[in-house]
C-alpha atoms as a PDB file:
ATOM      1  CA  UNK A   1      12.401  12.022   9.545  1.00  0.00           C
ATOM      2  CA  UNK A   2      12.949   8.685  11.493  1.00  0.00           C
ATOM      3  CA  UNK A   3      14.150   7.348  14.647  1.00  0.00           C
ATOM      4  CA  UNK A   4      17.052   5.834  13.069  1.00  0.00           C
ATOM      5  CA  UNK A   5      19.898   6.474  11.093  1.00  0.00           C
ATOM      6  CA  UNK A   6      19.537   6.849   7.446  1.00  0.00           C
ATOM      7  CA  UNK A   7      21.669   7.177   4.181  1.00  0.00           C
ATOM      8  CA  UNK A   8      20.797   9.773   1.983  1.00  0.00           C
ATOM      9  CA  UNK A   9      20.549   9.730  -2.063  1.00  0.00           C
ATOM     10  CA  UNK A  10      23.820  12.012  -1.887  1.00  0.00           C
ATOM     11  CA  UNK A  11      25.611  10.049   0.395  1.00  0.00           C
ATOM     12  CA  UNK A  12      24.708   6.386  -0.819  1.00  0.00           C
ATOM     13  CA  UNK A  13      27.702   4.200  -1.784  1.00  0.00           C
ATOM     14  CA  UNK A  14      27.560   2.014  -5.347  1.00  0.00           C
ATOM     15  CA  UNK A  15      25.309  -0.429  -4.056  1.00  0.00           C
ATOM     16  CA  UNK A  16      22.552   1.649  -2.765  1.00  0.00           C
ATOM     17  CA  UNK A  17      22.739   3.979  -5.395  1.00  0.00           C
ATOM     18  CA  UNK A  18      22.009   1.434  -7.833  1.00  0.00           C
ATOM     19  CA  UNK A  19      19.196   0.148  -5.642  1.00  0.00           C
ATOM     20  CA  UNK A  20      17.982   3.983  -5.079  1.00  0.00           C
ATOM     21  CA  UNK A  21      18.044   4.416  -8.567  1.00  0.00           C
ATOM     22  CA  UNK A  22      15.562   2.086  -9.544  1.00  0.00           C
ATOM     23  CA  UNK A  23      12.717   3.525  -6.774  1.00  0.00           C
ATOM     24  CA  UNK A  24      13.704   7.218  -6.983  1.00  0.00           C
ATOM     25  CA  UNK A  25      11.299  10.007  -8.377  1.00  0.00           C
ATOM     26  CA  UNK A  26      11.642  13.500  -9.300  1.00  0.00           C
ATOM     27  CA  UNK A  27      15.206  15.206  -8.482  1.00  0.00           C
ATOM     28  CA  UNK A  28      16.339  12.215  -6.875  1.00  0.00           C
ATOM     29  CA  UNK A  29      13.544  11.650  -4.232  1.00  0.00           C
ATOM     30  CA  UNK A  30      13.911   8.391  -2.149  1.00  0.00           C
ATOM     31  CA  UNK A  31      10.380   8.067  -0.604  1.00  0.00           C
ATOM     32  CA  UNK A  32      11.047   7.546   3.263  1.00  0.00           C
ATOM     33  CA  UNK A  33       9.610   4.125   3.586  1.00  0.00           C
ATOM     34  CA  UNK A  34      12.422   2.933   1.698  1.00  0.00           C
ATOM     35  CA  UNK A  35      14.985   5.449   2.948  1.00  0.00           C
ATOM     36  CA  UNK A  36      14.490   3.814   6.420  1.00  0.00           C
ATOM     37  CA  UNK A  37      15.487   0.726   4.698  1.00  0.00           C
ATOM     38  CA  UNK A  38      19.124   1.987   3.798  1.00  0.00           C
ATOM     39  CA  UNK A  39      21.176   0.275   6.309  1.00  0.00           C
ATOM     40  CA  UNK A  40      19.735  -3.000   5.121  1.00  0.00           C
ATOM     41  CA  UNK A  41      19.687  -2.388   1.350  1.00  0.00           C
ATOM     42  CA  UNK A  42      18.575  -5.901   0.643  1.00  0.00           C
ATOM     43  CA  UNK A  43      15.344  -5.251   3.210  1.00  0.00           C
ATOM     44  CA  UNK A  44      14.557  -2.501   0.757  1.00  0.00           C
ATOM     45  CA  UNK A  45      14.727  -5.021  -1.741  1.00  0.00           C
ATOM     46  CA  UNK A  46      12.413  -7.264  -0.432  1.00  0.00           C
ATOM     47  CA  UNK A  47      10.398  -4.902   0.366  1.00  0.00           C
ATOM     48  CA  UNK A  48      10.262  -3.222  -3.015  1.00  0.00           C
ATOM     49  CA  UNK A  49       9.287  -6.600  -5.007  1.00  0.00           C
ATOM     50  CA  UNK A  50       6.839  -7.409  -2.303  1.00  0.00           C
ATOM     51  CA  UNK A  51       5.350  -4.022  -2.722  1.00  0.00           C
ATOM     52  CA  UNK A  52       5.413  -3.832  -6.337  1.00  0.00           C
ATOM     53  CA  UNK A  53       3.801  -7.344  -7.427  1.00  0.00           C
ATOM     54  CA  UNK A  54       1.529  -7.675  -4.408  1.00  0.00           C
ATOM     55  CA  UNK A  55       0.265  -3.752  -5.678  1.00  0.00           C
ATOM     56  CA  UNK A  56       1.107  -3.003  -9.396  1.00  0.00           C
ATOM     57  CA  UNK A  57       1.286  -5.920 -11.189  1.00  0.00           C
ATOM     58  CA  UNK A  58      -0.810  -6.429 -14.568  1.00  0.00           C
ATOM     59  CA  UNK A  59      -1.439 -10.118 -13.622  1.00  0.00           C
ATOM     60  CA  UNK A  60      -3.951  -8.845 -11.205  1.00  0.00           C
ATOM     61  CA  UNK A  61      -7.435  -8.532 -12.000  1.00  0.00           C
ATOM     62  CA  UNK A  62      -8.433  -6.782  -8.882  1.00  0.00           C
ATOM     63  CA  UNK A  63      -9.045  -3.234 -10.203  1.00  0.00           C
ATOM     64  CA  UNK A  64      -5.957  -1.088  -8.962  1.00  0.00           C
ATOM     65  CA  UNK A  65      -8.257   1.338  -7.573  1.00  0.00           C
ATOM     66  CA  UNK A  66      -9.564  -1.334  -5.109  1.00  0.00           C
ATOM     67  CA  UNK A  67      -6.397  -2.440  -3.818  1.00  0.00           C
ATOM     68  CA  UNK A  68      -4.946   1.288  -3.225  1.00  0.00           C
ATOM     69  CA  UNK A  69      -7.934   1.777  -1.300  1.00  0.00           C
ATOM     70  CA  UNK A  70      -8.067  -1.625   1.063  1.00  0.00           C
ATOM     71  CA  UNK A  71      -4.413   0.092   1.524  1.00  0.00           C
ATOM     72  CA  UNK A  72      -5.712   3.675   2.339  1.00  0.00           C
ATOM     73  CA  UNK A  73      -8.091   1.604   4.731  1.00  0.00           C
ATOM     74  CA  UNK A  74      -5.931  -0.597   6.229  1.00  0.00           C
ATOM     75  CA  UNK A  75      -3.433   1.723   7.163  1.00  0.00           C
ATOM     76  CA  UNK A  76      -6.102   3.988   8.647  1.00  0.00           C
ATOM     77  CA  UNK A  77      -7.797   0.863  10.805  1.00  0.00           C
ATOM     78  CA  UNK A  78      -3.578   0.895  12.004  1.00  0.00           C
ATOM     79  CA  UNK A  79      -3.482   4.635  12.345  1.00  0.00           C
ATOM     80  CA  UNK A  80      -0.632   4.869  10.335  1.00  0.00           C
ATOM     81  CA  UNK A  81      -1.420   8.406   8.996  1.00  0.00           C
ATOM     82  CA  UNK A  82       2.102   8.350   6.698  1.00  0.00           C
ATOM     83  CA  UNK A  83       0.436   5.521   4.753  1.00  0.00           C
ATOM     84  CA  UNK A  84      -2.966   6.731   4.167  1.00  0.00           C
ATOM     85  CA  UNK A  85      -1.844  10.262   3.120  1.00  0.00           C
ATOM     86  CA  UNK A  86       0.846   8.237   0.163  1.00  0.00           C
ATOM     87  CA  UNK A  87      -2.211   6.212  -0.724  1.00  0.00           C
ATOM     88  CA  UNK A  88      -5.343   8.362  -0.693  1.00  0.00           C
ATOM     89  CA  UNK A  89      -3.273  10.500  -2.419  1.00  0.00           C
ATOM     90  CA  UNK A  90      -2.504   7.817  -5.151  1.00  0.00           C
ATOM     91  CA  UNK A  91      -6.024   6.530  -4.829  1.00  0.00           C
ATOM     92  CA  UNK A  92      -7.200  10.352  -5.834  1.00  0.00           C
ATOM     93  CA  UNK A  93      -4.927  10.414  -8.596  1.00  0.00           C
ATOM     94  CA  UNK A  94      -6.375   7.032 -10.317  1.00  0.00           C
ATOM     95  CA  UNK A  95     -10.274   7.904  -9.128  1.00  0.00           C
ATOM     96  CA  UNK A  96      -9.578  11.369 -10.877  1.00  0.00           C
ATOM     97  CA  UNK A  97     -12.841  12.818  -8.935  1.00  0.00           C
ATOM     98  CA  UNK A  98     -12.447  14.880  -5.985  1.00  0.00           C
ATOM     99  CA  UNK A  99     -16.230  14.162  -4.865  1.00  0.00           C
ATOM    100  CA  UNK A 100     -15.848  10.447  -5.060  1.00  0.00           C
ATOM    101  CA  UNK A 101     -12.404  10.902  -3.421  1.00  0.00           C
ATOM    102  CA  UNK A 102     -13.873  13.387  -0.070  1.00  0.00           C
ATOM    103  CA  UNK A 103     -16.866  10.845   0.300  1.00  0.00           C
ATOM    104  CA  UNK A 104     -15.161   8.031   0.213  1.00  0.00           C
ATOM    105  CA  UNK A 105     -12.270   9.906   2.912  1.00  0.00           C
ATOM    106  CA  UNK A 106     -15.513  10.684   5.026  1.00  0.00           C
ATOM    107  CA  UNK A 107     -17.108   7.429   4.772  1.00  0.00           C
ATOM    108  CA  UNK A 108     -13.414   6.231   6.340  1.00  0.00           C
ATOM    109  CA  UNK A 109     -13.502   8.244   9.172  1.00  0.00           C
ATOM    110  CA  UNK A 110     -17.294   7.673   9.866  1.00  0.00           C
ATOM    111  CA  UNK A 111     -17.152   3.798   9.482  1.00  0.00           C
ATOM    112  CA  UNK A 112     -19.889   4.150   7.068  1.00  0.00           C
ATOM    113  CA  UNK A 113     -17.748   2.400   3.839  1.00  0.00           C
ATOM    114  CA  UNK A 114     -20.851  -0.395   3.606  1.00  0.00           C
ATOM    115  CA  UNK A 115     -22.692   3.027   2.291  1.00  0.00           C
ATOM    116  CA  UNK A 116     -20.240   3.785  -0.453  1.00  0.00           C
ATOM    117  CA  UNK A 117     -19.272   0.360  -1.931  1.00  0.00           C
ATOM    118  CA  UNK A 118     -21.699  -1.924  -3.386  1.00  0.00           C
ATOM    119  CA  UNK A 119     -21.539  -5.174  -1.743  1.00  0.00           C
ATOM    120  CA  UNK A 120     -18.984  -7.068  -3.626  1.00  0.00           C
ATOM    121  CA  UNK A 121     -16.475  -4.449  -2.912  1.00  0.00           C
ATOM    122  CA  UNK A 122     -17.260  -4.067   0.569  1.00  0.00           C
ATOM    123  CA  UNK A 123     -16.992  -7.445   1.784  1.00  0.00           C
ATOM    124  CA  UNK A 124     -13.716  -7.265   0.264  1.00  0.00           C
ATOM    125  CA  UNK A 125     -13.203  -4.372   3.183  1.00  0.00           C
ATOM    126  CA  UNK A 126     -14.768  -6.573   5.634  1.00  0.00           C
ATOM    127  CA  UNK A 127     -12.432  -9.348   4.879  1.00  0.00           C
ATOM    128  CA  UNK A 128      -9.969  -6.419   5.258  1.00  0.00           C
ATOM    129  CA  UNK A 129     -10.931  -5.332   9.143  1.00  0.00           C
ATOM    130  CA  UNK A 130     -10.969  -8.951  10.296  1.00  0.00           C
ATOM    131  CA  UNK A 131      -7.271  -9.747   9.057  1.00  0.00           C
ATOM    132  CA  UNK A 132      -5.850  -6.244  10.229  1.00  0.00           C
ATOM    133  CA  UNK A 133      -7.747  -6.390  13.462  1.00  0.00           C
ATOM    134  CA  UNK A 134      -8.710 -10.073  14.326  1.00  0.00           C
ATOM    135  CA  UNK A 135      -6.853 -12.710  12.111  1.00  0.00           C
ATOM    136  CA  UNK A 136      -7.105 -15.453  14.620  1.00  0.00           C
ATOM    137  CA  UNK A 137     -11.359 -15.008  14.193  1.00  0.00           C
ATOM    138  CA  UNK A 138     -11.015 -16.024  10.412  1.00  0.00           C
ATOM    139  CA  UNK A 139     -12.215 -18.927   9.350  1.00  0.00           C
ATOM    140  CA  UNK A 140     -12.377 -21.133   5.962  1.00  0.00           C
ATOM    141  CA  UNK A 141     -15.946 -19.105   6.009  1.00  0.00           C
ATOM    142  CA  UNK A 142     -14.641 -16.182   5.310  1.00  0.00           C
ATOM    143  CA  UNK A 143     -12.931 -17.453   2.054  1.00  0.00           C
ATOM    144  CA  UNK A 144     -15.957 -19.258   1.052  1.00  0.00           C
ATOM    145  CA  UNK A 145     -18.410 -15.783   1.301  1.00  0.00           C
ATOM    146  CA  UNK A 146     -15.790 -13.967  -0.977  1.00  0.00           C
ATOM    147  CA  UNK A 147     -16.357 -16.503  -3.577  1.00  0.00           C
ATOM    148  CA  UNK A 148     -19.614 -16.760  -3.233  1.00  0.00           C
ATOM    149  CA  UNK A 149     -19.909 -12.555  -3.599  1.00  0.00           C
ATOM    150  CA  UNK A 150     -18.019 -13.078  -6.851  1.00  0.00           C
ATOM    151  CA  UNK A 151     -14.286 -13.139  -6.201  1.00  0.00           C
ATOM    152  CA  UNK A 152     -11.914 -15.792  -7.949  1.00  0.00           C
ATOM    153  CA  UNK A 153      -9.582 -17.379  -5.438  1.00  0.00           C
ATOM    154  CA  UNK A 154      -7.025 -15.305  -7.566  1.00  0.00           C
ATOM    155  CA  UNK A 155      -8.293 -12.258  -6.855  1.00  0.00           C
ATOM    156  CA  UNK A 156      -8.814 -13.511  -2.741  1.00  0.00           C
ATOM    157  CA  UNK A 157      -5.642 -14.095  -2.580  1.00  0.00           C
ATOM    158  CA  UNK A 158      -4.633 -10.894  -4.136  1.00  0.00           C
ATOM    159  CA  UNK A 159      -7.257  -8.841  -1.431  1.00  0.00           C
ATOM    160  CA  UNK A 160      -5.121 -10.633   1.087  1.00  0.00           C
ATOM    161  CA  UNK A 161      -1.638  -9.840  -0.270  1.00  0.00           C
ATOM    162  CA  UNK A 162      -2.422  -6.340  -0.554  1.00  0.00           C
ATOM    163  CA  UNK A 163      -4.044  -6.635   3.516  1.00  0.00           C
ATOM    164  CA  UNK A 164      -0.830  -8.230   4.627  1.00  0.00           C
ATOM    165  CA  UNK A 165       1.548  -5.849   2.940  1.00  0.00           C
ATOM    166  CA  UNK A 166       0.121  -2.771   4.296  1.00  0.00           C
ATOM    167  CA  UNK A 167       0.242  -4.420   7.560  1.00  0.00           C
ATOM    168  CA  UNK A 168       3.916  -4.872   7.199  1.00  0.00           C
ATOM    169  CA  UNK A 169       4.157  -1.847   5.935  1.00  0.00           C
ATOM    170  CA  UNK A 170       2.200  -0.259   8.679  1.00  0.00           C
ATOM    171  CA  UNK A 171       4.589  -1.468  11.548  1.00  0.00           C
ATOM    172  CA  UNK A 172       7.423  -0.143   9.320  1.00  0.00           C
ATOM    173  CA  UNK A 173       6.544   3.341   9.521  1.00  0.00           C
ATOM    174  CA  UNK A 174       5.040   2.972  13.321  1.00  0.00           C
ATOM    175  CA  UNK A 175       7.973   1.102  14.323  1.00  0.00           C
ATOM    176  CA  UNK A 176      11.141   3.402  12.992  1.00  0.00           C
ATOM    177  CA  UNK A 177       9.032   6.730  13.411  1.00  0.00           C
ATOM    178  CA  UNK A 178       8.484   7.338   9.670  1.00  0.00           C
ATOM    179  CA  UNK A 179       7.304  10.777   8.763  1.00  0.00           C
ATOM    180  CA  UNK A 180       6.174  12.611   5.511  1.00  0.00           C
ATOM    181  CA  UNK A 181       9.072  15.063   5.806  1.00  0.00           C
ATOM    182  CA  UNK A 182      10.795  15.431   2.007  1.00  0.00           C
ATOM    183  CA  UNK A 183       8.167  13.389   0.360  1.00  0.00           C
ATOM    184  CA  UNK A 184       6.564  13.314  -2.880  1.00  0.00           C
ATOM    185  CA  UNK A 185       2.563  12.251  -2.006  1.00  0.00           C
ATOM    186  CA  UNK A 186       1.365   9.804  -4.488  1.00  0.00           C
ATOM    187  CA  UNK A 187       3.797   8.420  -6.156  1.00  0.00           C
ATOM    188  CA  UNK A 188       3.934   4.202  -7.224  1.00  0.00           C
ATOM    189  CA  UNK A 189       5.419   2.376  -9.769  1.00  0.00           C
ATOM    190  CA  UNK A 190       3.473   1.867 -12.966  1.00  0.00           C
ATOM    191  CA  UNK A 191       1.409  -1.380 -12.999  1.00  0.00           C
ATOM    192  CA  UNK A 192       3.565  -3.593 -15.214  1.00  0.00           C
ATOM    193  CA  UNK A 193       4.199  -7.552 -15.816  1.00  0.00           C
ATOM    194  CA  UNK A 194       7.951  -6.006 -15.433  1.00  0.00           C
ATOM    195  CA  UNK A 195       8.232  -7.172 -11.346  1.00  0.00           C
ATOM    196  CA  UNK A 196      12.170  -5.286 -12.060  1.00  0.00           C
ATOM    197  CA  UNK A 197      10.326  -1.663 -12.924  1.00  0.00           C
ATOM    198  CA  UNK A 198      10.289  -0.370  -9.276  1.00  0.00           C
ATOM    199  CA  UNK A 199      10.166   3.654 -11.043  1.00  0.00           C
ATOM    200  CA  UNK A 200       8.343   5.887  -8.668  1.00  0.00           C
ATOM    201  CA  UNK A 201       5.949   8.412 -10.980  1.00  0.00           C
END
């Protein structure tokens, strides 16, 4: 499951089973990027608000379809395979179209996502590559062509939230050897202005 030792649902004491209670899903199911987190329960914590405010927040204005899918993206640029099948999977789920879901999964692994998005979106992915892959080449530029495209600096700041958290999130599951084993696919807290509703659906 993981290169490390873990504490089960079963086995938690009070204070993790409060915390697991709050991200579990169906018959108890701790997904294992927060499992890993159970020797630290207040990492999972952190990790959990970061996650759910950076990703499924209602004060965004990104679309939440976009920022699942800079996620399915940026964990594929990382080749973090556990990541991209969660999040395709909950990107399929929101698109509800399995054609628009296979071309945009084959436009991934052909490099070929300036084809699928219109402009505005794809810059967004551009903006994407360049953090994941060469942050120091950045420059105030970079900013400036995302608001000239037609981002807000709200929603700029929420493309590079989303980029950074996968990132972490990324060298979480690369890092402590975090497999799909036991998982539910897909599942994410509801978009709410509740940052304390961390319920996995």
């Amino acid at each position: 499951m993981f290169w490390i030792n873990h504490i089960s649902y079963e086995e938690a004491d009070a204070t993790l089973k409060k915390i697991y209670n709050r991200v579990k899903g169906p018959e108890n199911n701790i997904d294992n990027i927060l499992m890993v987190h159970s020797l630290r329960p207040h990492t999972l914590k952190g990790h959990m608000a970061l996650y759910k405010n950076v990703l499924h927040n209602t004060n965004n204005t990104l679309p939440t379809w976009y920022l699942e899918a800079l996620g399915v993206y940026v964990s594929f640029l990382n080749q973090c395979d556990y990541c991209v099948d969660h999040h395709f999977e909950g990107l399929q789920k929101l698109w509800k179209d399995d054609e628009k879901s296979a071309n945009f999964y084959k436009a991934l692994q052909e490099n070929s996502l300036q084809s699928f998005f219109e402009k505005k979106w794809f810059k967004g992915f551009a903006y994407a590559n360049m953090l994941t892959l060469n942050p120091r080449k950045l420059s105030q530029n970079d900013t400036s062509h995302l608001r000239d495209i037609g981002f807000s600096d709200g929603e700029i700041l929420e493309i590079n939230q989303v980029v950074s958290y996968f990132n972490y999130a990324n060298r979480t599951v690369l890092g402590l050897g975090v497999n799909t084993e036991g998982d539910l696919l897909g599942l994410s807290p509801n978009n709410s202005d509740d940052p304390d509703n961390w319920t996995h659906q």
